[in-house]
C-alpha atoms as a PDB file:
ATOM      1  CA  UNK A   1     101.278  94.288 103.484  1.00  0.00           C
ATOM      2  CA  UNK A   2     103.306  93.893 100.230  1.00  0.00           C
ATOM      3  CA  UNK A   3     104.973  90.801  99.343  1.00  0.00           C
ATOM      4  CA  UNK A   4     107.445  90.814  96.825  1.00  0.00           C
ATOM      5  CA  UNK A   5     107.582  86.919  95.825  1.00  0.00           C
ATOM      6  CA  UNK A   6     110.764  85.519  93.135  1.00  0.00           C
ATOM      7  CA  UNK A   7     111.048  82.295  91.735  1.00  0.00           C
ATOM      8  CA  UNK A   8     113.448  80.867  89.435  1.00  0.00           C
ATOM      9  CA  UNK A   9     115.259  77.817  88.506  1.00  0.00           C
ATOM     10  CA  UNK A  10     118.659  77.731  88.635  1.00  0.00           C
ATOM     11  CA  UNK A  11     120.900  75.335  86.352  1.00  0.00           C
ATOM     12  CA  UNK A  12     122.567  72.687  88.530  1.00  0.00           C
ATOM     13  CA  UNK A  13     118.982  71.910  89.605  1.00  0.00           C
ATOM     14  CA  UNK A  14     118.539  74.498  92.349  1.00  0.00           C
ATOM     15  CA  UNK A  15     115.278  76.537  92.686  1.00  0.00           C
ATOM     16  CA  UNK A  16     115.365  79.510  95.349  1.00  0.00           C
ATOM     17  CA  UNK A  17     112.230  81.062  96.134  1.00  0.00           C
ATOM     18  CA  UNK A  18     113.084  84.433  97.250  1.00  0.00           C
ATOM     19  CA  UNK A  19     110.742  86.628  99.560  1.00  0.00           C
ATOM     20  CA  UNK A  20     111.196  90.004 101.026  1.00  0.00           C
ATOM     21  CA  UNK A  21     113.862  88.903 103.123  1.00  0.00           C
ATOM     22  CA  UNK A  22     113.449  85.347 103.302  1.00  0.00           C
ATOM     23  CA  UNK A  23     115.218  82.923 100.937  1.00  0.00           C
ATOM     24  CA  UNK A  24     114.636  79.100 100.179  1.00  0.00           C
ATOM     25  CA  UNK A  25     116.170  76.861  98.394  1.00  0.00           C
ATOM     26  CA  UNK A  26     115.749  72.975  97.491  1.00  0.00           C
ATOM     27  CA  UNK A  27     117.353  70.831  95.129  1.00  0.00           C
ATOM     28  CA  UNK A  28     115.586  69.528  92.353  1.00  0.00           C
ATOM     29  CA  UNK A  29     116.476  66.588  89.613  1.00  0.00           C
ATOM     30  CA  UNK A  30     115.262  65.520  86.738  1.00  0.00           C
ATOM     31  CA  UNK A  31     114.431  61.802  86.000  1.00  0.00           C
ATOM     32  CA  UNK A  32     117.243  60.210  83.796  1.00  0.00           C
ATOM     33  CA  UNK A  33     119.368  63.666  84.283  1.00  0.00           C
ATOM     34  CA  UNK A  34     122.710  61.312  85.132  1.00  0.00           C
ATOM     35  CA  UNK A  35     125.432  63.663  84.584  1.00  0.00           C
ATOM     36  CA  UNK A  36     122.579  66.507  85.687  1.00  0.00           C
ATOM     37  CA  UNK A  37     123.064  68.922  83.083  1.00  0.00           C
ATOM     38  CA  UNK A  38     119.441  69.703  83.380  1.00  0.00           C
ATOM     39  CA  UNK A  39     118.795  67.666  80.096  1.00  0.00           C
ATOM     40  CA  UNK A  40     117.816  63.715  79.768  1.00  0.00           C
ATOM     41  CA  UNK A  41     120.321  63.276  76.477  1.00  0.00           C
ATOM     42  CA  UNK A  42     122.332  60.543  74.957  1.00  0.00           C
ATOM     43  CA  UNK A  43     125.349  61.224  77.123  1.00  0.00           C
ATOM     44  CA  UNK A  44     122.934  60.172  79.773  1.00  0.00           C
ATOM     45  CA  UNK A  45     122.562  56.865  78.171  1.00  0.00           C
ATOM     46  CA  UNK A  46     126.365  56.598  77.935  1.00  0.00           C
ATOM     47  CA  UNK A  47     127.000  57.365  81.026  1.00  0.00           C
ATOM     48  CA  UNK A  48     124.312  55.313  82.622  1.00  0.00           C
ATOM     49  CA  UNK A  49     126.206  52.290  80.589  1.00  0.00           C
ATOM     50  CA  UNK A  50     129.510  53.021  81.268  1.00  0.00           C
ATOM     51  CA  UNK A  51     128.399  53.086  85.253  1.00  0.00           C
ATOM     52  CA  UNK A  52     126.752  49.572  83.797  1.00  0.00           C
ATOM     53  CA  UNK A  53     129.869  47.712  82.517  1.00  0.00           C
ATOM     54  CA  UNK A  54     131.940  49.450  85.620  1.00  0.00           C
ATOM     55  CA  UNK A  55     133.614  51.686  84.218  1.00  0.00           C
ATOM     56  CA  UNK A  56     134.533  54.416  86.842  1.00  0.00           C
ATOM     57  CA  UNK A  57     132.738  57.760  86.208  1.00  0.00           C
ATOM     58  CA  UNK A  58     132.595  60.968  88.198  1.00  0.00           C
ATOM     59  CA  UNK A  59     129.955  63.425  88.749  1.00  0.00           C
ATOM     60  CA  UNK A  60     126.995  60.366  88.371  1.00  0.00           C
ATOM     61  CA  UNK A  61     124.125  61.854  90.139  1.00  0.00           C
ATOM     62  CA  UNK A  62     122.377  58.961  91.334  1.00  0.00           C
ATOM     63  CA  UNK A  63     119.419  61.106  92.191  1.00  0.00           C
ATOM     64  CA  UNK A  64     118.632  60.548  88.412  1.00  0.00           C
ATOM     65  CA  UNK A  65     117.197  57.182  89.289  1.00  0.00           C
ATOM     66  CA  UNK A  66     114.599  56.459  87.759  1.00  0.00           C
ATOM     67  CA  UNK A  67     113.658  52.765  88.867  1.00  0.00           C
ATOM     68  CA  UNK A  68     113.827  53.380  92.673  1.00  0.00           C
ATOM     69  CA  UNK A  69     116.996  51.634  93.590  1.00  0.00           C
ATOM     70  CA  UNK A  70     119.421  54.582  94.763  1.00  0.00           C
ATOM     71  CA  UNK A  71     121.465  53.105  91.450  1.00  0.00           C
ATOM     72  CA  UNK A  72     122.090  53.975  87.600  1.00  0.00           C
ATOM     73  CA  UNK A  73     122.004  51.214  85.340  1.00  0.00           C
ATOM     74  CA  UNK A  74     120.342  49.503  82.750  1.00  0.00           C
ATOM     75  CA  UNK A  75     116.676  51.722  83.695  1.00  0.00           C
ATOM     76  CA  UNK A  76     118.356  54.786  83.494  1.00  0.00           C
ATOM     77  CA  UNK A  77     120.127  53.865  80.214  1.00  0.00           C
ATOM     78  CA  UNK A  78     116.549  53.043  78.324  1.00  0.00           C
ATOM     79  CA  UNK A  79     114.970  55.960  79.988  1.00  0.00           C
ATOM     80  CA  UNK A  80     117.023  58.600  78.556  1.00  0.00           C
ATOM     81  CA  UNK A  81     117.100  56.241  75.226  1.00  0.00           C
ATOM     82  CA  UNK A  82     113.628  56.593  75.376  1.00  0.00           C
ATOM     83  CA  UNK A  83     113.565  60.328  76.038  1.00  0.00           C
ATOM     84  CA  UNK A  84     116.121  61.043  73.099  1.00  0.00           C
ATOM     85  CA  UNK A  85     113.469  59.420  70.536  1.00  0.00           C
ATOM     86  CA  UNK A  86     110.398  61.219  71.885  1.00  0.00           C
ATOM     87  CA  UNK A  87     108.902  58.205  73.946  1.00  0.00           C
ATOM     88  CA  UNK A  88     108.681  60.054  77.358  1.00  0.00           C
END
């Protein structure tokens, strides 16, 4: 029997896995991804600052969390920091 087997990422961070007649899919995110463009960038910094100081964004993905705590903050601010200049 013949299996004819797919997988791709999606942007949004959805990966299907597509077989024969089958189809999966899962979300995935990416560490420090807070606005979950599929890239850890200075916006990401912003944005985890401006969720900081309380300023009321939408479209945070708190599954960008980096430090555990269901939250963006502070972590998620130096992570992507960190990211931008190459030290993760």
């Amino acid at each position: 029997m013949r299996m004819l087997c797919n997988f791709w990422e999606a942007t949004r961070g959805v990966a299907t896995l597509k077989m024969d007649n089958l189809n999966l899919s899962y979300n995935q995110w990416i560490a420090g991804d807070v606005n979950n463009d599929t890239e850890v960038d200075l916006a990401d910094a912003i944005i985890a600052l401006r969720v900081l100081t309380g300023i009321n964004i939408q479209d945070v993905y708190t599954e960008a969390d980096v430090s555990g705590d269901d939250r963006i903050g502070l972590e998620e601010a130096i992570y992507a920091l960190q990211t931008v200049v190459g030290m993760k």
